[in-house]
Each structure stands twice: as C-alpha cells, then as structure tokens.
C-alpha atoms as a PDB file:
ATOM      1  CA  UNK A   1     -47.608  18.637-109.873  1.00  0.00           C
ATOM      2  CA  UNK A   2     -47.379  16.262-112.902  1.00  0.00           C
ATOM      3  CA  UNK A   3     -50.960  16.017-113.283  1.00  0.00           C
ATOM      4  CA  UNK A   4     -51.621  19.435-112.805  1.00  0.00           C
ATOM      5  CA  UNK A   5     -48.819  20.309-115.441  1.00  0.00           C
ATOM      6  CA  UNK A   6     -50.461  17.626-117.779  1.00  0.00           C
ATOM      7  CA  UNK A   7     -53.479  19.554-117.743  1.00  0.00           C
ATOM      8  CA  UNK A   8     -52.634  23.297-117.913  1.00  0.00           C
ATOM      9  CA  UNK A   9     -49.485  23.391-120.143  1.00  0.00           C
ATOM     10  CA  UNK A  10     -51.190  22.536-123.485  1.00  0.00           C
ATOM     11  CA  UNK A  11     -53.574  25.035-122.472  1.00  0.00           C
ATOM     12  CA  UNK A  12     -50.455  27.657-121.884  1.00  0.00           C
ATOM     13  CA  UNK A  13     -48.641  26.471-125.260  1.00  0.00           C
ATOM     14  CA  UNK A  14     -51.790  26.169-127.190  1.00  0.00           C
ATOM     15  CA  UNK A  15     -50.094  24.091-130.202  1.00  0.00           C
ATOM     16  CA  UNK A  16     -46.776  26.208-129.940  1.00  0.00           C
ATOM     17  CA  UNK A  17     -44.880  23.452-128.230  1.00  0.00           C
ATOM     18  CA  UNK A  18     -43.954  20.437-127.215  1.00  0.00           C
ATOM     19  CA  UNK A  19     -42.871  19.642-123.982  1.00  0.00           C
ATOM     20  CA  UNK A  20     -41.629  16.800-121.082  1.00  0.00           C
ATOM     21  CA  UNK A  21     -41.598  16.626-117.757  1.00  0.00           C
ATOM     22  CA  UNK A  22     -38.945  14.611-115.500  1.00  0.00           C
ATOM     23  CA  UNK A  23     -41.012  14.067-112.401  1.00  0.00           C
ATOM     24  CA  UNK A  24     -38.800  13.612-109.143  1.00  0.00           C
ATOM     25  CA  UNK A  25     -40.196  11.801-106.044  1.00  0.00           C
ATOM     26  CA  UNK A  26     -40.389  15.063-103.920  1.00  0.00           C
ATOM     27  CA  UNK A  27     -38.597  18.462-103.680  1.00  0.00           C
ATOM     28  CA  UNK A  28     -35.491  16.882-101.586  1.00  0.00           C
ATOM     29  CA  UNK A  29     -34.811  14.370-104.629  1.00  0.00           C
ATOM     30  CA  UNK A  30     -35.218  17.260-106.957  1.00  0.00           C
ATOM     31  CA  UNK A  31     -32.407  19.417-105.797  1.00  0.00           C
ATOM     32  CA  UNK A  32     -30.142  16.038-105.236  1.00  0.00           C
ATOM     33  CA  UNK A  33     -30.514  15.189-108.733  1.00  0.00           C
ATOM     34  CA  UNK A  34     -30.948  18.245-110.765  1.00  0.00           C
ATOM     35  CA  UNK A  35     -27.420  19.093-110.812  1.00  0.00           C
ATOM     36  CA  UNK A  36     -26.449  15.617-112.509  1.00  0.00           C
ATOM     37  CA  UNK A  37     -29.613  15.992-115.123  1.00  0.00           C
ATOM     38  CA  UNK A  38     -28.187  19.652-115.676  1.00  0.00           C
ATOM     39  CA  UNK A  39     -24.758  18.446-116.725  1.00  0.00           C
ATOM     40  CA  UNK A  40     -26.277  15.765-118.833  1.00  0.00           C
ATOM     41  CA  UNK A  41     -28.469  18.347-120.836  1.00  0.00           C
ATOM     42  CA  UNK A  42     -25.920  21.328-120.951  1.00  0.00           C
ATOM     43  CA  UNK A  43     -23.766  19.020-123.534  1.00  0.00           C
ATOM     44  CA  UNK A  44     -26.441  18.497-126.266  1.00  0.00           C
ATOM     45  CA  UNK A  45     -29.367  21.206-125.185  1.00  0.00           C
ATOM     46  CA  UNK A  46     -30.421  22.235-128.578  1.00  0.00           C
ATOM     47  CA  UNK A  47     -31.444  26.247-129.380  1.00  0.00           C
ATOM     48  CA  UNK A  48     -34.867  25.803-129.359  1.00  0.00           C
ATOM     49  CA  UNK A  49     -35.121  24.225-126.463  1.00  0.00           C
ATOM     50  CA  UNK A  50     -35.910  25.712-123.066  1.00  0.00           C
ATOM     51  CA  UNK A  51     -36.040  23.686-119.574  1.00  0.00           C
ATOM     52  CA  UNK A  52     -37.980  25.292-116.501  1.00  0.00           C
ATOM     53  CA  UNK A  53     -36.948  23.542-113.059  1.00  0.00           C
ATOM     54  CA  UNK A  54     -40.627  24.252-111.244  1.00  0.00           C
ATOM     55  CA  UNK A  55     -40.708  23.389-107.377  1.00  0.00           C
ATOM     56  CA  UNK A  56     -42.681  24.586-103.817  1.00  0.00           C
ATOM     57  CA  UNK A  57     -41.366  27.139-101.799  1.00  0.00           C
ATOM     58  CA  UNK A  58     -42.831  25.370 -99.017  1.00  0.00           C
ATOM     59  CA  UNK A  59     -41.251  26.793 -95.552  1.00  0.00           C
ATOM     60  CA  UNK A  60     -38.215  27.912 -97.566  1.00  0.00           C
ATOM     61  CA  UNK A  61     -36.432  31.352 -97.925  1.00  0.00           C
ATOM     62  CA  UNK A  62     -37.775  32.450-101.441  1.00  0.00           C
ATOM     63  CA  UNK A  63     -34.408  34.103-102.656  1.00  0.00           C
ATOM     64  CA  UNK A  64     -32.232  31.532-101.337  1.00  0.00           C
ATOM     65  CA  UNK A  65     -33.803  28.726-102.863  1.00  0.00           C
ATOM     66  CA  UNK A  66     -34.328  30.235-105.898  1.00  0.00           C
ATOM     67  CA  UNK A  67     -30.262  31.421-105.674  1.00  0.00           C
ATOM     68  CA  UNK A  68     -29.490  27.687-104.989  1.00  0.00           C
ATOM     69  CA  UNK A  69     -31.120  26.712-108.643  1.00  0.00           C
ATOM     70  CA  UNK A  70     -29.550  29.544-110.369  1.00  0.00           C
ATOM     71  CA  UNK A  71     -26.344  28.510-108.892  1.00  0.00           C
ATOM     72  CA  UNK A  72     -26.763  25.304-109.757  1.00  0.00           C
ATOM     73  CA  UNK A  73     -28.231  25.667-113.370  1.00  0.00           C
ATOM     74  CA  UNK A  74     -24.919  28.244-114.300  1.00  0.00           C
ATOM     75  CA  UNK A  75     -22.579  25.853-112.449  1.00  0.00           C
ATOM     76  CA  UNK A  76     -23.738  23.027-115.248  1.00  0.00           C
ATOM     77  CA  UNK A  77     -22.619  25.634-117.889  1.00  0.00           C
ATOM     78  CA  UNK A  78     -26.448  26.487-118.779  1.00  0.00           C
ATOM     79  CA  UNK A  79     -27.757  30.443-118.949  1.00  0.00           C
ATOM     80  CA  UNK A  80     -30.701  30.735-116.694  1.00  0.00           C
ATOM     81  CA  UNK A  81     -33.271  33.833-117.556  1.00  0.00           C
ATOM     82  CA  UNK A  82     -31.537  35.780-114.798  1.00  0.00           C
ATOM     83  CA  UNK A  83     -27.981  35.671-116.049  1.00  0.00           C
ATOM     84  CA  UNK A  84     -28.619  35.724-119.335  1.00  0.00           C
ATOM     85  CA  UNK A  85     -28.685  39.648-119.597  1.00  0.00           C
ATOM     86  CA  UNK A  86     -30.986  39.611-122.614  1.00  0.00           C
ATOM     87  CA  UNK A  87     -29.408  37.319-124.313  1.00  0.00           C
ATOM     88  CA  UNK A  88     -31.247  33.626-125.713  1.00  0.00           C
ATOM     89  CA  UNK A  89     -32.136  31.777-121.719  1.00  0.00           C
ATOM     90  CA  UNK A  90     -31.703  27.724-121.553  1.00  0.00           C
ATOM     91  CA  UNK A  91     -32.955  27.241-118.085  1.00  0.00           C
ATOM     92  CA  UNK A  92     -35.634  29.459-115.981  1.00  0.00           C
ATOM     93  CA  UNK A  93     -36.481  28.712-112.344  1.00  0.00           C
ATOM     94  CA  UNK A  94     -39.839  29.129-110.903  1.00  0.00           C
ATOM     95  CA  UNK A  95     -41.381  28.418-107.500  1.00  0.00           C
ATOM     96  CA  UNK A  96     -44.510  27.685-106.216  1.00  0.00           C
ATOM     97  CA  UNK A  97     -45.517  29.401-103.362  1.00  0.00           C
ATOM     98  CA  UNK A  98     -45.948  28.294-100.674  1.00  0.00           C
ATOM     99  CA  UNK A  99     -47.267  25.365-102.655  1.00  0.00           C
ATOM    100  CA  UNK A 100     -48.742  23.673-105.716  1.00  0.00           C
ATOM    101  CA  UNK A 101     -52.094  24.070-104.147  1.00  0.00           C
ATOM    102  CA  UNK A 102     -51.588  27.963-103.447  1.00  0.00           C
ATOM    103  CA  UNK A 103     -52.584  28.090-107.582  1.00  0.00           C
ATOM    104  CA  UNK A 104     -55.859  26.298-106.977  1.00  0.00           C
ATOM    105  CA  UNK A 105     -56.890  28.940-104.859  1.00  0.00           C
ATOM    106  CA  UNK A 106     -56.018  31.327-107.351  1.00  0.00           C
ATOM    107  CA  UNK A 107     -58.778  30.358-109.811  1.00  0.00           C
ATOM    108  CA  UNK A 108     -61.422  29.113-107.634  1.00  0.00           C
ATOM    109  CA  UNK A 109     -64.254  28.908-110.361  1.00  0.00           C
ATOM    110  CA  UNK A 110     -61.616  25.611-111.467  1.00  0.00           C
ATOM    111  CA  UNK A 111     -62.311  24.075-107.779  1.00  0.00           C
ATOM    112  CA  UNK A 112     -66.003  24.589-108.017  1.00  0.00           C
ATOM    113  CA  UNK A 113     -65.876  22.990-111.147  1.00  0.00           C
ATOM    114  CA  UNK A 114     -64.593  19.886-110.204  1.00  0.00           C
ATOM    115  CA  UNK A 115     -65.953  20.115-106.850  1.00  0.00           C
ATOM    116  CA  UNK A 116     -69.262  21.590-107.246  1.00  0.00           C
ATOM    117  CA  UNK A 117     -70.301  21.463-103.546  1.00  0.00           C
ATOM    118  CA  UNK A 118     -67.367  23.620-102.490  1.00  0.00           C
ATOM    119  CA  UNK A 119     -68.481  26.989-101.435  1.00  0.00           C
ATOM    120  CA  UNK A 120     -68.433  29.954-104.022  1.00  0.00           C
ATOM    121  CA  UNK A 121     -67.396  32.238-101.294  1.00  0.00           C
ATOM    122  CA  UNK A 122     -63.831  30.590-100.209  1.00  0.00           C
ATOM    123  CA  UNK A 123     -62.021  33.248-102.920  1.00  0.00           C
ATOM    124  CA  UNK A 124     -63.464  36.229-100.999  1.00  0.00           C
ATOM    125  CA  UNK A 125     -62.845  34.963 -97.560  1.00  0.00           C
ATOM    126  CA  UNK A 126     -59.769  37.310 -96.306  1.00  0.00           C
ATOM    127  CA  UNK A 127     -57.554  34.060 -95.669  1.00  0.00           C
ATOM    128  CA  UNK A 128     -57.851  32.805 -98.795  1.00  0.00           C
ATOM    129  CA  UNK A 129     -58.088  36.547-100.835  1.00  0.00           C
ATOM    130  CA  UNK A 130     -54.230  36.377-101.571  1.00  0.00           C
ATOM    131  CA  UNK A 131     -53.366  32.599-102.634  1.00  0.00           C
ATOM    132  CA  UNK A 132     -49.395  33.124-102.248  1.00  0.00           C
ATOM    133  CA  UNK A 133     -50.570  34.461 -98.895  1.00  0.00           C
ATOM    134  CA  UNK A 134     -52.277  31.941 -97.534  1.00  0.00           C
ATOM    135  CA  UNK A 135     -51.137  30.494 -93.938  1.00  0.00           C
ATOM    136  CA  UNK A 136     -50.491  27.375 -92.449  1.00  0.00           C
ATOM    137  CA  UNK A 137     -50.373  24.988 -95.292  1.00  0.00           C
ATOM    138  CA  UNK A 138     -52.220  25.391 -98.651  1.00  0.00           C
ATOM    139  CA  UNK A 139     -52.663  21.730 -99.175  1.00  0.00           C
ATOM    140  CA  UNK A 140     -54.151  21.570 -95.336  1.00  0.00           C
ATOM    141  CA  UNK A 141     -56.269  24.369 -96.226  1.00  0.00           C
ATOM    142  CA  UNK A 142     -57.678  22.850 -99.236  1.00  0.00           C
ATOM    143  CA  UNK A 143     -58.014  19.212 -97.733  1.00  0.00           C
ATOM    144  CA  UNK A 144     -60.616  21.333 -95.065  1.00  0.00           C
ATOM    145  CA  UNK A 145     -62.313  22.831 -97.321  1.00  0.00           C
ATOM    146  CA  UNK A 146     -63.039  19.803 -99.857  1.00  0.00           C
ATOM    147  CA  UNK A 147     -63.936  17.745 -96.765  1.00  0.00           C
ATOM    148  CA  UNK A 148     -66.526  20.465 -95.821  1.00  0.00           C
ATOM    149  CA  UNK A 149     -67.921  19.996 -98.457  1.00  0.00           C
ATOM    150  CA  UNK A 150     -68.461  16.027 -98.229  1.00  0.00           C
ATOM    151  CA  UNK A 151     -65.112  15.113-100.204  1.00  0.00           C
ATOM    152  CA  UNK A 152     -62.189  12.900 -99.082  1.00  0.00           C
ATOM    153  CA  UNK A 153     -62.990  11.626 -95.672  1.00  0.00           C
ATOM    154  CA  UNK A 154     -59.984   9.955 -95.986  1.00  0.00           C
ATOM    155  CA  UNK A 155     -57.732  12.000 -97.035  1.00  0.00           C
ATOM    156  CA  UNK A 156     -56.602  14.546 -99.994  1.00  0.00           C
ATOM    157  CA  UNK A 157     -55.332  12.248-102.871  1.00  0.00           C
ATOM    158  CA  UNK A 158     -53.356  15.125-104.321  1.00  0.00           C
ATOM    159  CA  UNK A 159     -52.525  13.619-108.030  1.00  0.00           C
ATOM    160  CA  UNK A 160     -56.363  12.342-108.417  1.00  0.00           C
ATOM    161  CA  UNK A 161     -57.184  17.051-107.214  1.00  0.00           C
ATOM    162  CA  UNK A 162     -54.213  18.427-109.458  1.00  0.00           C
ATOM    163  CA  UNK A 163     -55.441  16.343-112.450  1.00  0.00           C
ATOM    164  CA  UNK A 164     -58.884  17.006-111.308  1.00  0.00           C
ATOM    165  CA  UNK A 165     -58.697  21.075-111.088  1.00  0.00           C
ATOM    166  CA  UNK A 166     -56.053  20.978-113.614  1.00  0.00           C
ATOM    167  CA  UNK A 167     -58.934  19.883-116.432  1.00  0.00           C
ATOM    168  CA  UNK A 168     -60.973  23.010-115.326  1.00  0.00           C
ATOM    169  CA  UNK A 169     -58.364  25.458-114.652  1.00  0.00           C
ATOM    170  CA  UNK A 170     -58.238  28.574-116.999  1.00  0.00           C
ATOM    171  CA  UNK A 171     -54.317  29.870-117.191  1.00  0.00           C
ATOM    172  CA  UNK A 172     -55.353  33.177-118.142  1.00  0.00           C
ATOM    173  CA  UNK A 173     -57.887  33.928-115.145  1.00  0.00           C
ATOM    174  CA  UNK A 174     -55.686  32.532-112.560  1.00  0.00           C
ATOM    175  CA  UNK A 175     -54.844  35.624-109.518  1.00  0.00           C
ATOM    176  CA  UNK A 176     -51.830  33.611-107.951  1.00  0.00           C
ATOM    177  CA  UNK A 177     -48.497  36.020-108.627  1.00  0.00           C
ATOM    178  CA  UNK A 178     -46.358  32.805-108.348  1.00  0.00           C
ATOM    179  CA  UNK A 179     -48.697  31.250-111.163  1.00  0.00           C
ATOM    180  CA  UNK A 180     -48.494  34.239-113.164  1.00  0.00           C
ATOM    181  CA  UNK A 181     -44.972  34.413-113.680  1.00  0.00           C
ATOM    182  CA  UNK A 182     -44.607  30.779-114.358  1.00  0.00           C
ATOM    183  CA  UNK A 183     -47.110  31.224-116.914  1.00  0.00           C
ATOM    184  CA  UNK A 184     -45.461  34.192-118.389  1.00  0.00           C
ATOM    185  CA  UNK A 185     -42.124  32.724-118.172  1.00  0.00           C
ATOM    186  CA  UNK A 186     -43.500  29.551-120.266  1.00  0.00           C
ATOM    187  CA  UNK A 187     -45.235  32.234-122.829  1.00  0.00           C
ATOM    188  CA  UNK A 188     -41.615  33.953-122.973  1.00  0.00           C
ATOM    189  CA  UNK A 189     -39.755  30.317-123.934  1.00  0.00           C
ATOM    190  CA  UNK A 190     -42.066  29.820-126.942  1.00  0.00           C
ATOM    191  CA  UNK A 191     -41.902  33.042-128.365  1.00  0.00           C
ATOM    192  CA  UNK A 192     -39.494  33.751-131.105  1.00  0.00           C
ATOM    193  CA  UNK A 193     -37.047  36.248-130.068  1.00  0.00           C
ATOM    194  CA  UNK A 194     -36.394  39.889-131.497  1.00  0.00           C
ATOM    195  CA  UNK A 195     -34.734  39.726-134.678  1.00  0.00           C
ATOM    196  CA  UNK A 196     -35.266  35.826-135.123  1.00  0.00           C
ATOM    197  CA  UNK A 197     -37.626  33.163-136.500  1.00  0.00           C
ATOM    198  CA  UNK A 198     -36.365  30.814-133.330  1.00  0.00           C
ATOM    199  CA  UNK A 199     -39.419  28.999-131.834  1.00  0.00           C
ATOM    200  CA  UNK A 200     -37.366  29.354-128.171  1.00  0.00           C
END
C-alpha cells in the first residue's frame, strides 16, 4: 500500500498538500498500534492537519471494523469524519475492499499500462465488472491474471505491482466505490472549510 500511496496521492493533492505515511507491517500490527500513535497525536495534532487510518477489509465485517477504528480514534480524544457532526474532522477511516488490489481492477487501462500483455478485456469480464465485488481474493486474482500473461512465475511481488500500477493509475477514472470515497475523503481534508481560509 505504501508504494501505491506514493504514487497516487500527489496525483490526488495535486500541490495542495503535504503528507506522511506511518507504514505498519500488516493489518494485525496496525490495529495493535494505532491506538498508542492516536494518543500520541491527539496531544499536539495541529488544525490543519488531517490523519486518514487506510486498511483492507479483507474477510472482515465492513461496519465492525470500520466501528472498531472509530471507536478507537474518539477513545484517543480525536473527532473522526463520522462524529464530527459537521464540525472541523481530525481523523477519517477508510477501507479497502476486499483489498488493495480490488483498486487496480478498478482502472484497468493503469494495469495494461504497466503490464502491456495483460488482456484489455479483464474489466468487462463479469467477475471482474465490480472491483469491490470481486471473489476469492483480489490479490490471487490479479497474480493469475499477470502470470497469464507471462509475468511473475514466481510469484506477485506486491510493492514492486502497487508502485508499478500506482505510476499509471489515473485517480479520477478509477470505478472502485471503496477507491472513490477514499479519494473524496482525501479531496474533503484539503479543502478549506465553509466560512474559513483553513487549508484542512
């Protein structure tokens, strides 16, 4: 997810931003950690800044993971977008789903560009129509595919893809829903508020 980030956020900011990312080594020592790193920034978190806690779904329940980080984001004493009822957020949660490699699928013209001898059709195959939809393991799915096409015999190395499609990847053109509200949700925390000159 790094790399991927790496490559699509300046395109999502365009200028309007800076930004960091805390990488964690997996999901599992994410959610151990985050509510430590929460506490830490709710006692100097200044205005303008805005931290979004990104993760996969994987096999999870949807609401109750994304109930967990809300939970755990107002239990540090931060608003989250959801609680904030319209007031200035500090903290929005987003989730993959069912995985990072659900939004490759949702702009497949950024596959094809990095992988040119991947089939233009894949997009309008029924299983792969709906990216947030897409069964038994995105990543899996993906790893097939690539290796159809005469990539990876040995495997999918996932940071060398994500960096890969990342470079190619248009935010704007992307059909995955779970993309699209990450995307709008970074848009929201870099645009001034009503009523305010605030950068947010």
């Amino acid at each position: 997810m790094e790399g991927f980030l790496r490559q699509v956020l300046p395109k999502i900011l365009d200028q309007r931003a800076t930004f960091s990312i805390y990488v964690y080594q997996g999901k599992a020592d994410l959610l151990r950690k985050l509510p430590s790193r929460l506490r830490g920034w709710a006692g100097w978190l200044p205005a303008s800044h805005r931290i979004v806690v990104l993760l996969d779904r994987d096999d999870d329940d949807c609401h109750q993971l994304k109930q967990g980080l809300e939970n755990l984001a107002i239990g540090a004493g931060l608003r989250t977008r959801t609680s904030s009822g319209g007031r200035a957020w500090q903290v929005v949660n987003r989730i993959a789903i069912e995985e990072l490699e659900a939004w490759f699928f949702g702009e497949w013209s950024a596959v094809r560009r990095a992988y040119p001898r991947v089939s233009s059709r894949i997009s309008g195959q029924a299983a792969y129509r709906s990216p947030d939809s897409i069964t038994g393991g995105t990543w899996e799915a993906l790893e097939r595919i690539l290796r159809k096409a005469g990539y990876f015999d040995q495997g999918l190395p996932k940071k060398e893809v994500a960096d890969a499609i990342g470079r190619h990847l248009n935010p704007d053109a992307n059909t995955s829903p779970s993309f699209a509200i990450f995307r709008a949700a970074v848009l929201e925390a870099v645009s001034p508020r009503p009523g305010g000159c605030d950068p947010a």
